[in-house]
C-alpha atoms as a PDB file:
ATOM      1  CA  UNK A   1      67.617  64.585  20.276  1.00  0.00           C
ATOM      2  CA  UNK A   2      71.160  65.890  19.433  1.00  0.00           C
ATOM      3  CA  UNK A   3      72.003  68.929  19.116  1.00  0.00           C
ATOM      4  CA  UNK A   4      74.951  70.071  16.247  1.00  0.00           C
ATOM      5  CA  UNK A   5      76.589  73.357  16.985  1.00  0.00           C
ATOM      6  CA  UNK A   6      79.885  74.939  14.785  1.00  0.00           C
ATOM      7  CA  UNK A   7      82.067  76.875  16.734  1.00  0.00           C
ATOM      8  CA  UNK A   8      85.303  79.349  15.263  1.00  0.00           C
ATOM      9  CA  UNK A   9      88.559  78.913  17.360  1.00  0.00           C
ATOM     10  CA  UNK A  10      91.567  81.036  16.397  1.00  0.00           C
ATOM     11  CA  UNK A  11      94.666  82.072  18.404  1.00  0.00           C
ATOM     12  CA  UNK A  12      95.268  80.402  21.597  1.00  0.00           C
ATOM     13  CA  UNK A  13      91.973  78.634  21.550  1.00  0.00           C
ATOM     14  CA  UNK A  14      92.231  76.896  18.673  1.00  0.00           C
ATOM     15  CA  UNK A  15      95.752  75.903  19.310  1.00  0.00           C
ATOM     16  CA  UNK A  16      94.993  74.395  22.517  1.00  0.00           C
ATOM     17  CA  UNK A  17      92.253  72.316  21.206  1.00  0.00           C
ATOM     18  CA  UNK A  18      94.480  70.824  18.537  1.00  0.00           C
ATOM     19  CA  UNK A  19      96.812  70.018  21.140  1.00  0.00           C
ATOM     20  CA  UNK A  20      94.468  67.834  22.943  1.00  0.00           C
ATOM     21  CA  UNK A  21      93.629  66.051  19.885  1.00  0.00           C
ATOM     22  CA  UNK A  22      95.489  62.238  19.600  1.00  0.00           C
ATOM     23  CA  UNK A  23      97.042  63.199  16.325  1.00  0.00           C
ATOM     24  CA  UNK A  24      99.297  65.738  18.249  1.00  0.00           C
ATOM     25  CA  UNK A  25     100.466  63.487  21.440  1.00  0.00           C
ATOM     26  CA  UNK A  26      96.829  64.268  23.055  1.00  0.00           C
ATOM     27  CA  UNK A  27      93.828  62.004  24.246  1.00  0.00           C
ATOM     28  CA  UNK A  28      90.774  62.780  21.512  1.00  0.00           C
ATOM     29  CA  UNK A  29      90.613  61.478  18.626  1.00  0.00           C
ATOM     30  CA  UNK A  30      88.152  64.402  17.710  1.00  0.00           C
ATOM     31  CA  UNK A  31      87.253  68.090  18.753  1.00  0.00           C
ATOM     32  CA  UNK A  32      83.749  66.713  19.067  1.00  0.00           C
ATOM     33  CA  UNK A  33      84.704  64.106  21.648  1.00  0.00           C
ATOM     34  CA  UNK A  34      87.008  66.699  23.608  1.00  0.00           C
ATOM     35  CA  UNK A  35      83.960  69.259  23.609  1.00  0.00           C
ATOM     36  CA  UNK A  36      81.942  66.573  25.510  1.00  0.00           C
ATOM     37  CA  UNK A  37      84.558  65.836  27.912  1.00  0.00           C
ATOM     38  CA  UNK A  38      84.501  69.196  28.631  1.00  0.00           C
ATOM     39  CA  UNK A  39      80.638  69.571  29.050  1.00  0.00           C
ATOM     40  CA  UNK A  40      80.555  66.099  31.555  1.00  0.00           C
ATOM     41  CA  UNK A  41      83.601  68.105  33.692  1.00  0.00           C
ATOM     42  CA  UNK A  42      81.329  71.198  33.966  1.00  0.00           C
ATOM     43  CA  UNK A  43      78.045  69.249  34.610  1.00  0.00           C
ATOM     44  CA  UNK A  44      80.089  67.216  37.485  1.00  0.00           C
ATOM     45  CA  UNK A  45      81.653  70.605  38.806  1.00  0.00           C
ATOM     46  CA  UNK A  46      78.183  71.892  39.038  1.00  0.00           C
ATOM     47  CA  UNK A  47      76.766  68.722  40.783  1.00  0.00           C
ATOM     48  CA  UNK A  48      79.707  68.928  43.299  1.00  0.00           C
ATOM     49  CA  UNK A  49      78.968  72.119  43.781  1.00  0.00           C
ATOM     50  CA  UNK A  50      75.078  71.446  44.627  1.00  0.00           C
ATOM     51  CA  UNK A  51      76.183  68.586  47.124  1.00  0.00           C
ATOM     52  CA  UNK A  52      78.590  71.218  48.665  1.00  0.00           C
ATOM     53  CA  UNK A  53      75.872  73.538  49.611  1.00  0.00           C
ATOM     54  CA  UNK A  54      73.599  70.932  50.787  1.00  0.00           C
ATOM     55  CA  UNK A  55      75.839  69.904  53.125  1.00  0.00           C
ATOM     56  CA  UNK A  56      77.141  73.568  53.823  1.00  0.00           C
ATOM     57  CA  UNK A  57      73.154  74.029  54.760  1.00  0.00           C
ATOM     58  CA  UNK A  58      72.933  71.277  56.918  1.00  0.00           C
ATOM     59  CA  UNK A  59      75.674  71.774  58.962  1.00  0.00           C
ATOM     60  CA  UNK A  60      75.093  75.257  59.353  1.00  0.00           C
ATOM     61  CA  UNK A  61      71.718  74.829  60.270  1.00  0.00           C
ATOM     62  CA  UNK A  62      72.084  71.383  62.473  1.00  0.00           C
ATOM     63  CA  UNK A  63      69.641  69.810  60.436  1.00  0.00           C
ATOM     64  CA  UNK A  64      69.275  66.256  62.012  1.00  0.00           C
ATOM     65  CA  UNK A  65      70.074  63.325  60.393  1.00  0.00           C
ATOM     66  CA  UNK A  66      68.498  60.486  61.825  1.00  0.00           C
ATOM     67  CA  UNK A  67      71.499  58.417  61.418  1.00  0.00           C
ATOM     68  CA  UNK A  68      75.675  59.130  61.090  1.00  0.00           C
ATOM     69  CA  UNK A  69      75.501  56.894  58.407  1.00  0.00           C
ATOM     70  CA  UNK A  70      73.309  58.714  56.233  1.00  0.00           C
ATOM     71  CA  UNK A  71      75.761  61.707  56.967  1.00  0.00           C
ATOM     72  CA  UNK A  72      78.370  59.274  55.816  1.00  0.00           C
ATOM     73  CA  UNK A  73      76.237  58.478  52.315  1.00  0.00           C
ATOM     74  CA  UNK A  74      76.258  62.324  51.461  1.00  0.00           C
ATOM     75  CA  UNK A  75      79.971  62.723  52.095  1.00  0.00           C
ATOM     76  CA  UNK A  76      80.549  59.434  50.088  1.00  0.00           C
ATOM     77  CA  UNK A  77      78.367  61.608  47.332  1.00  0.00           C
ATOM     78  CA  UNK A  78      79.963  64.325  47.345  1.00  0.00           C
ATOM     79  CA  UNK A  79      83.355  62.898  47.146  1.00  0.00           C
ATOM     80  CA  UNK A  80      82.027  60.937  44.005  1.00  0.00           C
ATOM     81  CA  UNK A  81      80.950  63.956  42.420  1.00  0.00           C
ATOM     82  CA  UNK A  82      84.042  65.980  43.227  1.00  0.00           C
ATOM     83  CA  UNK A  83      86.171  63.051  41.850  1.00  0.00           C
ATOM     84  CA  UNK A  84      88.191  62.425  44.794  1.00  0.00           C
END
């Protein structure tokens, strides 16, 4: 199901959109597109984030993990999800 949503930019906001667009030197070819880059960013940020906290939790509380290498696995995850 999609979802169609109109937004009203003016000022600085609007001017920084059009910037990103290709026609002016930037990488979308349309608001639309830059709008969902933006959404994936924030739902990685936010998955990041959960990973962080799961593995703030478990060190704080010396969970135990059965094996270093599953220690290892959430690192690796979080590192994927941070983008690093």
């Amino acid at each position: 199901m999609r979802l169609k949503i109109e937004i009203d930019l003016a000022g600085k906001l609007k001017d920084h959109l059009q910037s990103q667009l290709t026609e002016a030197g930037g990488l979308y070819d349309t608001a639309s597109e830059y709008i969902r880059d933006l959404i994936r960013a924030d739902l990685q940020h936010h998955q990041a984030n959960k990973l962080q906290l799961l593995l703030e939790h478990l060190k704080s509380h010396h969970a135990t993990i059965q094996a270093e290498e599953e220690f290892e696995d959430l690192q690796e995850m979080l590192a994927t999800a941070d983008g690093t």
